[in-house]
Protein backbone atom coordinates (compact mmCIF):
# COMPACT_ATOMS: atom_id res chain seq x y z
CA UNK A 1 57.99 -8.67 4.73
CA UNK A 2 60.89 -9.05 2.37
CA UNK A 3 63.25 -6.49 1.19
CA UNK A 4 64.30 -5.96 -2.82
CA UNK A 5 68.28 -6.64 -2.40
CA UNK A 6 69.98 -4.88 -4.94
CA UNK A 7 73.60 -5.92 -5.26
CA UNK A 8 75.88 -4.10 -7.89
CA UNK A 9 78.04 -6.78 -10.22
CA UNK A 10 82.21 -6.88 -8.96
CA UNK A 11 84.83 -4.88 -10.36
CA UNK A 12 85.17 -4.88 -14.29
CA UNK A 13 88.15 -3.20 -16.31
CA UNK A 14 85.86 -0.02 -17.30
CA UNK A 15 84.54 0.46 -13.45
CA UNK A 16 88.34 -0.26 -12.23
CA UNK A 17 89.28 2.87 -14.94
CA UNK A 18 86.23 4.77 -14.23
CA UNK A 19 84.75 4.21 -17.88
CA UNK A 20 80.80 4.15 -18.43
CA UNK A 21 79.77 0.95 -19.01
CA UNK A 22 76.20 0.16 -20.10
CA UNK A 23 76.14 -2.31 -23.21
CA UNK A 24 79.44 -3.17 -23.70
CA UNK A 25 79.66 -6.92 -22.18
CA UNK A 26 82.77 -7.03 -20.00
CA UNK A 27 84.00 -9.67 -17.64
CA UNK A 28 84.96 -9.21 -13.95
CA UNK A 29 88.35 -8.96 -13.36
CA UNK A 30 90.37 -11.56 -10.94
CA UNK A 31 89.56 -8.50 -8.13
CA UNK A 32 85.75 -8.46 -9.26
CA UNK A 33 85.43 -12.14 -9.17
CA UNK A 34 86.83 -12.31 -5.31
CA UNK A 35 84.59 -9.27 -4.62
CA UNK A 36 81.74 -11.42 -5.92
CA UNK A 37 82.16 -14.40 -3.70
CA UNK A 38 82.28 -13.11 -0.88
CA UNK A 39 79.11 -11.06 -1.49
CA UNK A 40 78.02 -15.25 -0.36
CA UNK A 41 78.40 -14.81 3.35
CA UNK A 42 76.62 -11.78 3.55
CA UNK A 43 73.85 -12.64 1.84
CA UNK A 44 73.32 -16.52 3.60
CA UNK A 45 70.94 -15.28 6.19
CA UNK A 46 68.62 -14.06 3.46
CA UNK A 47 65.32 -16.39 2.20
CA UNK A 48 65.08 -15.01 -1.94
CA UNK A 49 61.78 -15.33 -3.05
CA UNK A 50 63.21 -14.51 -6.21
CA UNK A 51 66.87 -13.33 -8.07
CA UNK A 52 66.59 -11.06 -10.92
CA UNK A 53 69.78 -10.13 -13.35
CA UNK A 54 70.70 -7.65 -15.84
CA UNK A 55 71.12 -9.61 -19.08
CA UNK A 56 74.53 -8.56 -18.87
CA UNK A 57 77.72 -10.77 -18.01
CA UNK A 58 79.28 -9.30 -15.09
CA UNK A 59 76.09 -9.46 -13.66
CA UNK A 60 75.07 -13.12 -13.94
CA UNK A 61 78.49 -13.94 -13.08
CA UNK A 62 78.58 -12.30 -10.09
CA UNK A 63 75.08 -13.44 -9.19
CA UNK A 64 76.44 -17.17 -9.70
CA UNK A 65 80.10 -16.48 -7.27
CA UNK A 66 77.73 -14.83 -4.68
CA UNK A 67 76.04 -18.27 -4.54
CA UNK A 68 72.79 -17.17 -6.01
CA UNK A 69 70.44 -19.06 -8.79
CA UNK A 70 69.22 -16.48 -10.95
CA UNK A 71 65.37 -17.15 -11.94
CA UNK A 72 64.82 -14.81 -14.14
CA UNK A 73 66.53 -12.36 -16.44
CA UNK A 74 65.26 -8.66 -16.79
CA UNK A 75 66.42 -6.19 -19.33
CA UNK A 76 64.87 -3.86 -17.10
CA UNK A 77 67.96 -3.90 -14.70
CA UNK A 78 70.01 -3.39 -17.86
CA UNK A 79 72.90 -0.65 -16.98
CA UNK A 80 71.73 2.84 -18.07
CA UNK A 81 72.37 3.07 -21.61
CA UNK A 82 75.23 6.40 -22.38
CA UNK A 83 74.91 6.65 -25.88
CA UNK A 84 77.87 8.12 -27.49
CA UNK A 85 79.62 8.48 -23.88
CA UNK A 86 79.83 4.59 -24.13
CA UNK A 87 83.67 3.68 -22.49
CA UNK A 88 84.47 7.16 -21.76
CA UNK A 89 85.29 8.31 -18.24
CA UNK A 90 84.01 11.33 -16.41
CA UNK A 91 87.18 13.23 -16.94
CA UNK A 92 87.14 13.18 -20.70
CA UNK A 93 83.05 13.80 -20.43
CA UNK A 94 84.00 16.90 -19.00
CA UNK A 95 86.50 18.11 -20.69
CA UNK A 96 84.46 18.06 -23.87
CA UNK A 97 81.15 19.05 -22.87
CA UNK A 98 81.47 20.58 -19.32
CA UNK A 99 77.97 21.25 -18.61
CA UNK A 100 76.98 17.66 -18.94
CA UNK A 101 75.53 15.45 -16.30
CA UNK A 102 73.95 11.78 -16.65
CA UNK A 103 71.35 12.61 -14.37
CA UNK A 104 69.56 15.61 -15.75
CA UNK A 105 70.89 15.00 -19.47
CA UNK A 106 70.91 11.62 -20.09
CA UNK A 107 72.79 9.20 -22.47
CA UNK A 108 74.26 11.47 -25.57
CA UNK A 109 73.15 11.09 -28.72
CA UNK A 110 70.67 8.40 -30.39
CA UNK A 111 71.60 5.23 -28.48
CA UNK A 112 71.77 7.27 -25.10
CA UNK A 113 68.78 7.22 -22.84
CA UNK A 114 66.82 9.80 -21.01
CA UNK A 115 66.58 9.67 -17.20
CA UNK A 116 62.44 9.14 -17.98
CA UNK A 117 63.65 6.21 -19.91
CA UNK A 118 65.27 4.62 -17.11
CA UNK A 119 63.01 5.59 -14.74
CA UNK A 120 60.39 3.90 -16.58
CA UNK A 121 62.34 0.73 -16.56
CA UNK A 122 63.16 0.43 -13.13
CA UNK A 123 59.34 1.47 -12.02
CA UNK A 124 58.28 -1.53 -13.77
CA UNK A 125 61.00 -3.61 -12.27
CA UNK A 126 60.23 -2.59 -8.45
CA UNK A 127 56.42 -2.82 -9.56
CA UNK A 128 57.14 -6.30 -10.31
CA UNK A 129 59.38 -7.13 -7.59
CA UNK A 130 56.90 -5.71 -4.48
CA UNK A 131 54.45 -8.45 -4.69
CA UNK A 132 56.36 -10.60 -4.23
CA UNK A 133 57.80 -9.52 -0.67
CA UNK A 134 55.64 -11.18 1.24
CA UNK A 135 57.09 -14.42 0.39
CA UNK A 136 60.88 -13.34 1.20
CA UNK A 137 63.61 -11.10 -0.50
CA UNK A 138 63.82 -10.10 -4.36
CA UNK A 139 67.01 -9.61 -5.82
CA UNK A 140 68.29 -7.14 -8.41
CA UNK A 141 71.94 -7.77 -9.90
CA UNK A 142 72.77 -5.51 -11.57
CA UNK A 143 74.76 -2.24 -12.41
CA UNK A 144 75.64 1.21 -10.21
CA UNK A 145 73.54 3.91 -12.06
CA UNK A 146 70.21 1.46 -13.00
CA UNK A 147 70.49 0.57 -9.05
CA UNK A 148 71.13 4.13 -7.82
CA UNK A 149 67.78 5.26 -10.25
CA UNK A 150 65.56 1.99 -8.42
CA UNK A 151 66.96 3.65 -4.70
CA UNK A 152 65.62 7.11 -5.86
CA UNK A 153 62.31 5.70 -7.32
CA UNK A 154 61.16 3.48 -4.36
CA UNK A 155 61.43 6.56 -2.61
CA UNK A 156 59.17 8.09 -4.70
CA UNK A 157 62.15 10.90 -6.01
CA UNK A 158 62.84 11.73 -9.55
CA UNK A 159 65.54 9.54 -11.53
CA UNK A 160 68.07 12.69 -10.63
CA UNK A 161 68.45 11.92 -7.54
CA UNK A 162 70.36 8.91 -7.84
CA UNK A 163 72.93 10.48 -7.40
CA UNK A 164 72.83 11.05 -3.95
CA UNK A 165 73.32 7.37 -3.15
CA UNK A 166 77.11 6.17 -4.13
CA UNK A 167 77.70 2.64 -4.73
CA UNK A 168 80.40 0.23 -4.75
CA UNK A 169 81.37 -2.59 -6.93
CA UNK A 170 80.10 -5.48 -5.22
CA UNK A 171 78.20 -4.07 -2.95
CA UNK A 172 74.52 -4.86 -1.36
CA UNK A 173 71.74 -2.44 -0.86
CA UNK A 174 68.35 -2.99 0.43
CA UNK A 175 65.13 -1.36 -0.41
CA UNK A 176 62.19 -2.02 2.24
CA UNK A 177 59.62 -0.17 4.38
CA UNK A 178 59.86 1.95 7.77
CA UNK A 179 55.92 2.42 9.35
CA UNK A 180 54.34 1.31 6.09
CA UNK A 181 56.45 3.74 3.85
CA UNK A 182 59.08 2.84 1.36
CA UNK A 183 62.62 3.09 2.81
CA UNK A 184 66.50 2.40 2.43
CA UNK A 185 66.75 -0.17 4.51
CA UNK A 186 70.44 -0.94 3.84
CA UNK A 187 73.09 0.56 1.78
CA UNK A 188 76.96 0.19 0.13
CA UNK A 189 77.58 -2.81 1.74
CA UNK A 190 81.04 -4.24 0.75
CA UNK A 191 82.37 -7.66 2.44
CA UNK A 192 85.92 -5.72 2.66
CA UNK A 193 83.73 -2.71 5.24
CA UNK A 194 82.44 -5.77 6.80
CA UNK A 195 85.85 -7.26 7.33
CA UNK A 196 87.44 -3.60 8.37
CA UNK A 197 84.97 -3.63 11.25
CA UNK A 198 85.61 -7.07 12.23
């Protein structure tokens, strides 16, 4: 049985700075594009039954310098959207409206989504995906929070707790099954922990 490979896009300006980034298209910087290629080697050994991409740049392109043909593209795996917080880091989140968090509150303001909303999104994503596993991996490219909510839901948890899983720019996590349960089969993967250890 395959595993759903989700693999967060290399480093960007805003994730570099610590700015949310949902819909604002950004490219990956020289570091994010390195960060991307060598996602290749650790991802060789895998047979993809099928590669799945946010719609947005730094994910396709990082799909395409990790060596990987991207089949479809999925809105679904779209970053979650922040609404008014759009570009701002956590700092200056919090020093305007301490008692904010992304993960109980949501986006802020009309454009901003609920953590139902993105729930819903990534349900229907996994939903999609976990047929397919018997023929070989699925992968998601896509962004930190959107991946963090698809850990949480295969697990059955609510979209809050995302945020127990931290993740890395161009990192690799793996969602699969333990004695017929869902589980987190792999997690935070970076090719520079890989080459630490080596």
């Amino acid at each position: 049985m395959g595993e759903i490979v989700l693999i967060r896009h290399g480093e960007t300006t805003w994730s570099a700075s610590g700015q949310h980034t949902s819909v604002t298209d950004l490219d990956l910087t020289e570091r994010g594009a390195a960060q991307a290629k060598a996602l290749a080697p650790l991802l060789a050994g895998r047979r993809f039954a099928a590669v799945w991409s946010s719609p947005r740049k730094r994910a396709l392109v990082t799909a395409d310098l990790a060596g990987l043909d991207v089949d479809a593209v999925i809105p679904d795996l779209a970053e979650w959207a922040y609404g008014d917080y759009e570009g701002r880091t956590s700092d200056e989140i919090a020093a305007a409206d301490p008692d904010w968090s992304l993960w109980t509150d949501g986006g802020k303001g009309p454009d901003g989504e609920s953590p139902a909303q993105v729930a819903e999104r990534l349900d229907r994503a996994l939903a999609e995906a976990e047929p397919l596993l018997v023929q070989g991996d699925v992968a998601f490219v896509a962004h930190g929070h959107s991946l963090r909510v698809a850990a949480a839901r295969w697990l059955g948890r609510p979209p809050r707790d995302g945020r127990d899983f931290t993740i890395d720019t161009a990192s690799i996590g793996a969602l699969g099954y333990e004695h017929g349960g869902h589980a987190v089969t792999l997690w935070n993967l970076t090719a520079e922990a890989v080459a630490a250890q080596e």
